[in-house]
C-alpha atoms as a PDB file:
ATOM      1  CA  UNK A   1      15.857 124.241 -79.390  1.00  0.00           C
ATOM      2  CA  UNK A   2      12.547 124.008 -77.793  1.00  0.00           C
ATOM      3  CA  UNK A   3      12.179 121.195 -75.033  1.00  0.00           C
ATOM      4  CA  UNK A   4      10.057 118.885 -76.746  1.00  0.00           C
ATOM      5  CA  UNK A   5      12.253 118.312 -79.725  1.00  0.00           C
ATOM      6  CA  UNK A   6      15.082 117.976 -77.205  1.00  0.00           C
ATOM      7  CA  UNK A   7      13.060 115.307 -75.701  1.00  0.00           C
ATOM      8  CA  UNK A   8      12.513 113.872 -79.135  1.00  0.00           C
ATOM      9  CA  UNK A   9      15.660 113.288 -79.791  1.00  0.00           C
ATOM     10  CA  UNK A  10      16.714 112.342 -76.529  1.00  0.00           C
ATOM     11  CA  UNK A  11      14.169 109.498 -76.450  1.00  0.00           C
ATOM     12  CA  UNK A  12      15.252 108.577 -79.871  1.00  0.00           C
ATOM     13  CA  UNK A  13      18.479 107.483 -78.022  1.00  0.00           C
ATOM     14  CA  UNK A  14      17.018 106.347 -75.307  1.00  0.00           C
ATOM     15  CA  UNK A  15      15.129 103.722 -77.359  1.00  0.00           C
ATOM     16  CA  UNK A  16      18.133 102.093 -78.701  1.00  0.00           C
ATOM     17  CA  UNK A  17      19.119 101.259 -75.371  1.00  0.00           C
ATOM     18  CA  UNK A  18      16.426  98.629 -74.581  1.00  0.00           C
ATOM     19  CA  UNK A  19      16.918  95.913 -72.936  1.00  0.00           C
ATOM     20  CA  UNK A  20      14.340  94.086 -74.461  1.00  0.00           C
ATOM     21  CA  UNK A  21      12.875  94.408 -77.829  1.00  0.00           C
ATOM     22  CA  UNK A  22       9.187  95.527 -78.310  1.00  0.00           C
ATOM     23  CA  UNK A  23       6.209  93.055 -79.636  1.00  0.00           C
ATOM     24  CA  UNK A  24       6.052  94.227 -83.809  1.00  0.00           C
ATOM     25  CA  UNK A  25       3.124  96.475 -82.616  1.00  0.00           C
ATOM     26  CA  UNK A  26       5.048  98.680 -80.498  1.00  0.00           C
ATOM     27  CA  UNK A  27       7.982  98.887 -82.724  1.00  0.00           C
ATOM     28  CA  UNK A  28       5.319  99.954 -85.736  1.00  0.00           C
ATOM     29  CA  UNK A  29       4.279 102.746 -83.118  1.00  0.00           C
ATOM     30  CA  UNK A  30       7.713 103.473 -82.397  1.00  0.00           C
ATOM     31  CA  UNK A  31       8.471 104.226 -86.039  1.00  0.00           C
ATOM     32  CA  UNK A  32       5.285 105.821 -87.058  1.00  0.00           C
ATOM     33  CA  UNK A  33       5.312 108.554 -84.447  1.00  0.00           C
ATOM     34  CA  UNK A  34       9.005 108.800 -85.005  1.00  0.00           C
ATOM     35  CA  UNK A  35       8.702 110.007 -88.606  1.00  0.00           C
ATOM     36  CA  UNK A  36       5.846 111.728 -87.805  1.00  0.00           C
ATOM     37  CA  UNK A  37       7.251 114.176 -85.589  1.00  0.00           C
ATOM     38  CA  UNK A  38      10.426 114.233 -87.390  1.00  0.00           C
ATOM     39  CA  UNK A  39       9.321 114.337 -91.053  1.00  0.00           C
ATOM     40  CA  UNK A  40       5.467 115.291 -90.636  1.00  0.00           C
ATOM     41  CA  UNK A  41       2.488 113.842 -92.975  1.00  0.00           C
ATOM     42  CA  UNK A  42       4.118 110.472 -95.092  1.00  0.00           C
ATOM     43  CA  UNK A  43       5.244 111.159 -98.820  1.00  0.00           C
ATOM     44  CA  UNK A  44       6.591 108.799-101.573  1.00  0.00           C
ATOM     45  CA  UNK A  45       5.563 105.898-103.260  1.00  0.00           C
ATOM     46  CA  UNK A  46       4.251 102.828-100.815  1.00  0.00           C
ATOM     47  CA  UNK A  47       6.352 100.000-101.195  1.00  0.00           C
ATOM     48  CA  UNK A  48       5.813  97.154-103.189  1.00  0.00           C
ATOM     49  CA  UNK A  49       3.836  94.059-102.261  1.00  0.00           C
ATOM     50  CA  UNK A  50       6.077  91.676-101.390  1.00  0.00           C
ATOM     51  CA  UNK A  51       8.445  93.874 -99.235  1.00  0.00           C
ATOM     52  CA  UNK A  52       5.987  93.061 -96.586  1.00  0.00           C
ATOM     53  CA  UNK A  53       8.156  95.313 -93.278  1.00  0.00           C
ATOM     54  CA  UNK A  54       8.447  98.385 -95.570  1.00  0.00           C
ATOM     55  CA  UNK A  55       4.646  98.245 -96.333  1.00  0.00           C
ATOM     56  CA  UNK A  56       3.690  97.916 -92.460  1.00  0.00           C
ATOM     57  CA  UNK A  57       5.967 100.747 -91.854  1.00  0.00           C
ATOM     58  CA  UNK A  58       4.097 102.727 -94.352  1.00  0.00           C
ATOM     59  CA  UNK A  59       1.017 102.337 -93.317  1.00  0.00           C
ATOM     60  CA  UNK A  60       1.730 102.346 -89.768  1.00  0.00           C
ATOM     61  CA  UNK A  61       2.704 106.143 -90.509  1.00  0.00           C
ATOM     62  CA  UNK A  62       0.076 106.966 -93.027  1.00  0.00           C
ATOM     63  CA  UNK A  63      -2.122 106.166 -90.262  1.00  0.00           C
ATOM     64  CA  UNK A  64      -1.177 109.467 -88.538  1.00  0.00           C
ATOM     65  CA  UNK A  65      -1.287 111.168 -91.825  1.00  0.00           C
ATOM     66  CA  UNK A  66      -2.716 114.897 -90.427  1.00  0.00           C
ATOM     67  CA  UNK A  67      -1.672 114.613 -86.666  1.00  0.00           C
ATOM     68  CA  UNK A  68       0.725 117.638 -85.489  1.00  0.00           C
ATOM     69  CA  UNK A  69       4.372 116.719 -85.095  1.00  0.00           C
ATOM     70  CA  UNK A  70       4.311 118.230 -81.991  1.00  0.00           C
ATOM     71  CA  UNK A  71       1.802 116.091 -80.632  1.00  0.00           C
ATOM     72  CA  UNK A  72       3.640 112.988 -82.212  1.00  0.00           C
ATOM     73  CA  UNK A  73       6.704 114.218 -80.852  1.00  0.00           C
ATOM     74  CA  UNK A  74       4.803 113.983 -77.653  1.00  0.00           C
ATOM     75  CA  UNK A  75       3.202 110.739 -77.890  1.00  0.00           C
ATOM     76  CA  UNK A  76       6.715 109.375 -78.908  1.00  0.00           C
ATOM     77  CA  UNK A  77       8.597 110.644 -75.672  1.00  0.00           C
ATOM     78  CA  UNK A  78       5.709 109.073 -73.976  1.00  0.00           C
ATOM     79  CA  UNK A  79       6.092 105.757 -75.386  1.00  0.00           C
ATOM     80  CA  UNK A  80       9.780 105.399 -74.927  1.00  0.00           C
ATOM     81  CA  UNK A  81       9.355 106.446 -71.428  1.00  0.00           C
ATOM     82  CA  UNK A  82       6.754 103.919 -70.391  1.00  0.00           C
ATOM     83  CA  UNK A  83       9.258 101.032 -72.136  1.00  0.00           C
ATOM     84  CA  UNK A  84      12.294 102.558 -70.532  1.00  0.00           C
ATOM     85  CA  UNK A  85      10.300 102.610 -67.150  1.00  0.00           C
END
């Protein structure tokens, strides 16, 4: 296992440890890069109009439709490190 994705997953702990819960933003970040660097590019059907959290959380990921998981894998260790600072 490389380091990185050690990291990853590490930091995916790490985050449920907070003390205190991230602004919506942050948590939309959080998720986003998450499945990004886990899953890659988004796939399946957006969800439906009035389910109003899963649509942010879709388009919070779409929005880093074509970035590397690597580098989201990255800028997700990042992240949690700066809030678990």
């Amino acid at each position: 296992m490389s380091d990185l994705k050690r990291d990853f997953e590490q930091a995916a702990i790490d985050v449920k440890g907070l003390t205190e819960r991230p602004d919506n933003d942050t948590l939309l970040r959080l998720y986003a890069l998450y499945k990004q660097g886990s899953e890659g590019d988004v796939s399946g059907p957006k969800p439906g109009f009035f389910d109003f959290v899963g649509t942010a959380k879709y388009e919070a990921w779409a929005k880093l439709q074509g970035t590397p998981q690597d580098e989201a894998m990255r800028r997700y260790v990042e992240l949690v490190g700066k809030l678990t600072a």
